[in-house]
Structure formats: C-alpha cells, structure tokens
Protein backbone atom coordinates (compact mmCIF):
# COMPACT_ATOMS: atom_id res chain seq x y z
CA UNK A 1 -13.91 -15.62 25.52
CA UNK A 2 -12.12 -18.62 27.33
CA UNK A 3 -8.58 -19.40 26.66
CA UNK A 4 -7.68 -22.56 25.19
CA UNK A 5 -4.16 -23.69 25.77
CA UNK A 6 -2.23 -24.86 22.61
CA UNK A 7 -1.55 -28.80 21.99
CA UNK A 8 2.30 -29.21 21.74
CA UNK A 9 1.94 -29.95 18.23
CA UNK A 10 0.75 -26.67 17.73
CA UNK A 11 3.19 -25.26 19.43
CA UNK A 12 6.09 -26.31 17.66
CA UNK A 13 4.18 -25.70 13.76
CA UNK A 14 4.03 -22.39 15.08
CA UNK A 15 7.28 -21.88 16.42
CA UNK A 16 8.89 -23.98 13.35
CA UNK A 17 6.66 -21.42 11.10
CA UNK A 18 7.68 -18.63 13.13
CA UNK A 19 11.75 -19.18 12.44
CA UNK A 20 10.85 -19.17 8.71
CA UNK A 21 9.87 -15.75 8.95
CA UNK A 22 6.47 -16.30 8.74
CA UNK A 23 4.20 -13.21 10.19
CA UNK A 24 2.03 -13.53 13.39
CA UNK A 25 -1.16 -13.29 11.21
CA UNK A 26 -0.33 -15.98 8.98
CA UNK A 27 0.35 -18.19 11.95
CA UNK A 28 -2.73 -17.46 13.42
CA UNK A 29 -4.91 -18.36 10.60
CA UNK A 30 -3.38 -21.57 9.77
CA UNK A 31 -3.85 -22.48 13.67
CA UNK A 32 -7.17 -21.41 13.65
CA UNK A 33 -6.22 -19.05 16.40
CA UNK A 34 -6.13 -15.19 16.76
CA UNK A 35 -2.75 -13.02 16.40
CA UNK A 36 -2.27 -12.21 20.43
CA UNK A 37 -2.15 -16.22 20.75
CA UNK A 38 0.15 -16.91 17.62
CA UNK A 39 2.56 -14.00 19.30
CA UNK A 40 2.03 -15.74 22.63
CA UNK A 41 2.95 -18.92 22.04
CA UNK A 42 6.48 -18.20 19.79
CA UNK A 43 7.58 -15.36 22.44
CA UNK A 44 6.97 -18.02 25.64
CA UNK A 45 8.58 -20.39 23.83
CA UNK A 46 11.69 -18.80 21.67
CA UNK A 47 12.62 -17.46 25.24
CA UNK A 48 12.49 -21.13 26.28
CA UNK A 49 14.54 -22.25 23.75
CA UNK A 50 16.66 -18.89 22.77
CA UNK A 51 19.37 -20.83 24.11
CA UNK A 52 19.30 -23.97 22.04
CA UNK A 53 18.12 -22.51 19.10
CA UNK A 54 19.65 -19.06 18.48
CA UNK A 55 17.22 -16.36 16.11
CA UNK A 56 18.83 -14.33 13.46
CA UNK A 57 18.15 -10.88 13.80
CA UNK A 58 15.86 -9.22 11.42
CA UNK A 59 17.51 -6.68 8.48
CA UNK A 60 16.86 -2.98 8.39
CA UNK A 61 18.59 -1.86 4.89
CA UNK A 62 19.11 2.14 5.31
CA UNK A 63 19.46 3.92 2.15
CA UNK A 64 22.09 6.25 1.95
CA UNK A 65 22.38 9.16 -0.54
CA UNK A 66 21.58 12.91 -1.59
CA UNK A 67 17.77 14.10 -2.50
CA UNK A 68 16.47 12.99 -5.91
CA UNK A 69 19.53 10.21 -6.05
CA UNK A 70 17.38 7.72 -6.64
CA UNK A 71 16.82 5.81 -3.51
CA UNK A 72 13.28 5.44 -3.12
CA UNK A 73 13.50 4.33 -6.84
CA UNK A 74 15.30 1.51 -5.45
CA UNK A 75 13.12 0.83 -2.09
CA UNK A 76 10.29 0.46 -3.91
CA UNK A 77 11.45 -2.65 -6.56
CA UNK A 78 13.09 -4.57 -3.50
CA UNK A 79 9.72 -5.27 -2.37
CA UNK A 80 10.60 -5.02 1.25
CA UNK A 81 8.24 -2.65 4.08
CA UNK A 82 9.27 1.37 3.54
CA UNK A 83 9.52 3.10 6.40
CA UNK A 84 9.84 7.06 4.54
CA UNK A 85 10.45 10.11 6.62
CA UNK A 86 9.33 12.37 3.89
CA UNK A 87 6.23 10.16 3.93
CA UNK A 88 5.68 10.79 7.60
CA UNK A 89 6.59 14.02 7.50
CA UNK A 90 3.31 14.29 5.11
CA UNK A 91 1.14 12.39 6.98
CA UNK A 92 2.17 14.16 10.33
CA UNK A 93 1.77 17.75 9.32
CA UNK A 94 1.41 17.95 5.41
CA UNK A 95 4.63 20.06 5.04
CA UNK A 96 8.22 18.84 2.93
CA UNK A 97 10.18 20.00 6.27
CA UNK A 98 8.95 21.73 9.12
CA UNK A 99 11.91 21.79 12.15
CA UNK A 100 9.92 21.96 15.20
CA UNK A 101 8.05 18.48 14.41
CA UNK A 102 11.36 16.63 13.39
CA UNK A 103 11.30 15.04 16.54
CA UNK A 104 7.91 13.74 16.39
CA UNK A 105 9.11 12.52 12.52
CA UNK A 106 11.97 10.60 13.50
CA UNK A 107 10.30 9.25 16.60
CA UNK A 108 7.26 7.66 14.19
CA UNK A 109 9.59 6.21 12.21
CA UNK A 110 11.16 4.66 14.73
CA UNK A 111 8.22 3.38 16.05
CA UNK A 112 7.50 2.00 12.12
CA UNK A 113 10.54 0.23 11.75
CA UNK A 114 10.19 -1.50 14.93
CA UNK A 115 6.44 -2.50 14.19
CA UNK A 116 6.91 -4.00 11.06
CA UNK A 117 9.88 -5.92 12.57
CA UNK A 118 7.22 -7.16 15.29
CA UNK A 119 4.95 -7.72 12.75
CA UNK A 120 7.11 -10.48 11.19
CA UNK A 121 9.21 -9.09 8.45
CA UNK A 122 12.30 -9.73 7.99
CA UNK A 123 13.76 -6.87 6.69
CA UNK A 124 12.61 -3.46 6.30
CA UNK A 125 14.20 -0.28 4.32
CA UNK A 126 14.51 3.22 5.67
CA UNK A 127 14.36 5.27 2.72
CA UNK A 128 15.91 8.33 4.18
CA UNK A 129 19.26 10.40 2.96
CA UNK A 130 21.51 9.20 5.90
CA UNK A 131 24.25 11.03 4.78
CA UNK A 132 26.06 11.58 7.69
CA UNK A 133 27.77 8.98 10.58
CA UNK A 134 25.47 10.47 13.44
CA UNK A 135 22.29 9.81 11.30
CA UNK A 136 22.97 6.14 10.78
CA UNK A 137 24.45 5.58 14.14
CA UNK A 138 21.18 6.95 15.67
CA UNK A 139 19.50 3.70 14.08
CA UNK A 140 21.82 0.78 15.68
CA UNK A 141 20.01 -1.36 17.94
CA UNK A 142 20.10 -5.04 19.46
CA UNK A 143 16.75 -5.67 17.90
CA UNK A 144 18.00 -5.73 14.41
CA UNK A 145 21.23 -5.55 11.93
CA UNK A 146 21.98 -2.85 9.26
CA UNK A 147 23.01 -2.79 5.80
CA UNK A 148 23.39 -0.07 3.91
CA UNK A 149 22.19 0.44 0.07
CA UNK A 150 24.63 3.21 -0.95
CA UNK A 151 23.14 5.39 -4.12
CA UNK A 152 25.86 6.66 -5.65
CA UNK A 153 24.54 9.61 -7.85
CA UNK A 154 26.99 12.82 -8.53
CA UNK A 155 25.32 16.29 -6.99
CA UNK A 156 25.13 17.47 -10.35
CA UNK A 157 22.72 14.54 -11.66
CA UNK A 158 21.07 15.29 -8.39
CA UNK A 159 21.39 19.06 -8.93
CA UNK A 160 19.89 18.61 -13.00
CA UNK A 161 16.84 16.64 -11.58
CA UNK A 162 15.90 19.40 -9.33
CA UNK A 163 16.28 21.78 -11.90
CA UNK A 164 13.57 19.52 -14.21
CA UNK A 165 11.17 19.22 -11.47
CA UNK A 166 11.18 23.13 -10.92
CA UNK A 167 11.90 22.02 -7.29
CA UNK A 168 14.63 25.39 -6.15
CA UNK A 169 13.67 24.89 -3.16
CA UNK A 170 15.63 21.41 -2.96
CA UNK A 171 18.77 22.72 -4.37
CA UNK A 172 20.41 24.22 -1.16
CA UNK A 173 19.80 21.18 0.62
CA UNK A 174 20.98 18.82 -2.13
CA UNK A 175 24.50 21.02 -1.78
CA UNK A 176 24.21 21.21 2.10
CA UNK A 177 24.34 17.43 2.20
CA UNK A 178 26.75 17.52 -0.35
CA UNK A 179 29.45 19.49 1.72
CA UNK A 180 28.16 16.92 5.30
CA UNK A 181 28.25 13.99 3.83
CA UNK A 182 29.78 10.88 5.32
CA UNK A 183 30.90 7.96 3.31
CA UNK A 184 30.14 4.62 4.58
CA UNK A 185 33.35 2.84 5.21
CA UNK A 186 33.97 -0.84 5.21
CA UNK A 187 34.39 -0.12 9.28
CA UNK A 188 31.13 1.10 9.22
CA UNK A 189 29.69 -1.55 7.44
CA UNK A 190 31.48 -4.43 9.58
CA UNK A 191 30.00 -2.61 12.51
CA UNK A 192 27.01 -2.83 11.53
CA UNK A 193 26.54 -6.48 10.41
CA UNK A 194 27.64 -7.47 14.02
C-alpha cells in the first residue's frame, strides 16, 4: 500500500475536526483515509502547534458511592463510555470479587479509560465505588481531568436494596465501605479540575 501524503487542506479539516472532539474514525472516513493516517496527521501536527493552540484535556467523571447506591443507574443515562470494574471483573474471570486478580482488574481498566480517551471521547465515567482518597488519587493523571459524580444514598437504602435482591453476600461490604469512606472535599475537587 503506498503512502499518500495529506494536502494542507486536509490537514487542517482534520485537525479543525479533531479539536471538536471528533473521533479518529470519523475523521478518517470523511477524508477518505484510514484511522492510523487520521491519528497521524492531528498527533504531528497538534505537537506542532500545542503551543499556539493549547488542547483541553479530556474528562474522566469517577463515580463515587457505596454498592447498590445507584451509580451505574446514573452512568448509564449520561450517555458517556463506562469503564466498570465489576464488568471487568466478569469478563476477566467470571467471579463478583476474586483478590488475587484485582491487579489484573484495575490494570484493564486502566488500560480502558485510556483507550477510549485515545479513541476520541471526550469524557468517560468510571463507574466504580471510590470511596476512599487513595482510590481516587490512584486515577490522577496529566492525560486527563476528574470530576466526581457523588451518589449520595444512606447505608440503610443501600443496606434495604441488598436485602430485596437476596444479595447477603453484599451486606458486609456495603458496611465495610461504610466505616472507610472518604468524603470528597471541595480541596479534592479543586485538585482535581487542575
């Protein structure tokens, strides 16, 4: 296949569609060109112009709140890319919790987060309890901002939906990250935006 270099007009309708958020595959179809090229040509030449014309970060919203509180409720009418532990916790070895692959778990969803963000969204949600400072701290980066969808639900609305589901096995983790939990200051929340 031979390599056809862009025409500057091309160029800057991709890089112009590029700061509107618009994904990599969408550029590349209404270039006529394929994805590696679209990425190509707005990574050569943001870093050209990163100087002139500075890029706002992309969003990752982290929900924050106890089991059954209702924030994948939320995540999912935002219409925004999930990126679930529980889900890859599933998908990795079929079990709710299993502590030896929590490594693996966290590491995919890393890995998620970041993709999606390469793939050209601007903001993806981490649907994941992150009740405590060190869990939401793990998840700063220079690639993105935070914001964080608190879901404020008392333990015992939490406690009542366990109880409906016939889920026991829930309920000593529901009060475990009762007792940890960290509330997300305005501090927190200042450092984040930044």
């Amino acid at each position: 296949m031979t390599y056809i270099e862009p025409t500057r007009e091309d160029r800057d309708k991709a890089i112009s569609m590029r700061k509107k958020g618009m994904p990599f595959e969408e550029i590349a179809l209404e270039l006529g060109i394929g994805v590696k090229e679209a990425f190509d040509i707005c990574a050569i030449n943001t870093k050209v112009d990163a100087a002139a014309t500075p890029v706002k970060k992309p969003m990752l919203i982290l929900t924050v709140g106890l089991p059954l509180s209702g924030k994948s409720t939320w995540a999912l009418r935002q219409e925004v890319p999930i990126v679930c532990p529980d889900a890859v916790r599933l998908a990795v070895h079929g079990e709710r919790y299993l502590a030896p692959a929590e490594p693996v778990v966290w590491m995919v969803a890393r890995y998620m987060v970041e993709a999606l963000f390469l793939a050209g969204h601007p903001k993806v949600i981490l649907d994941a309890t992150n009740n405590t400072r060190k869990r939401r701290d793990a998840w700063q980066s220079d690639k993105w901002r935070i914001e964080f969808q608190v879901v404020e639900t008392s333990i015992a609305t939490c406690l009542k939906r366990a109880q409906d589901a016939g889920d026991e096995e829930i309920i000593p983790v529901i009060e475990r990250m009762w007792a940890e939990r960290e509330v997300v200051t305005l501090k927190e929340r200042e450092e984040a935006v930044s």
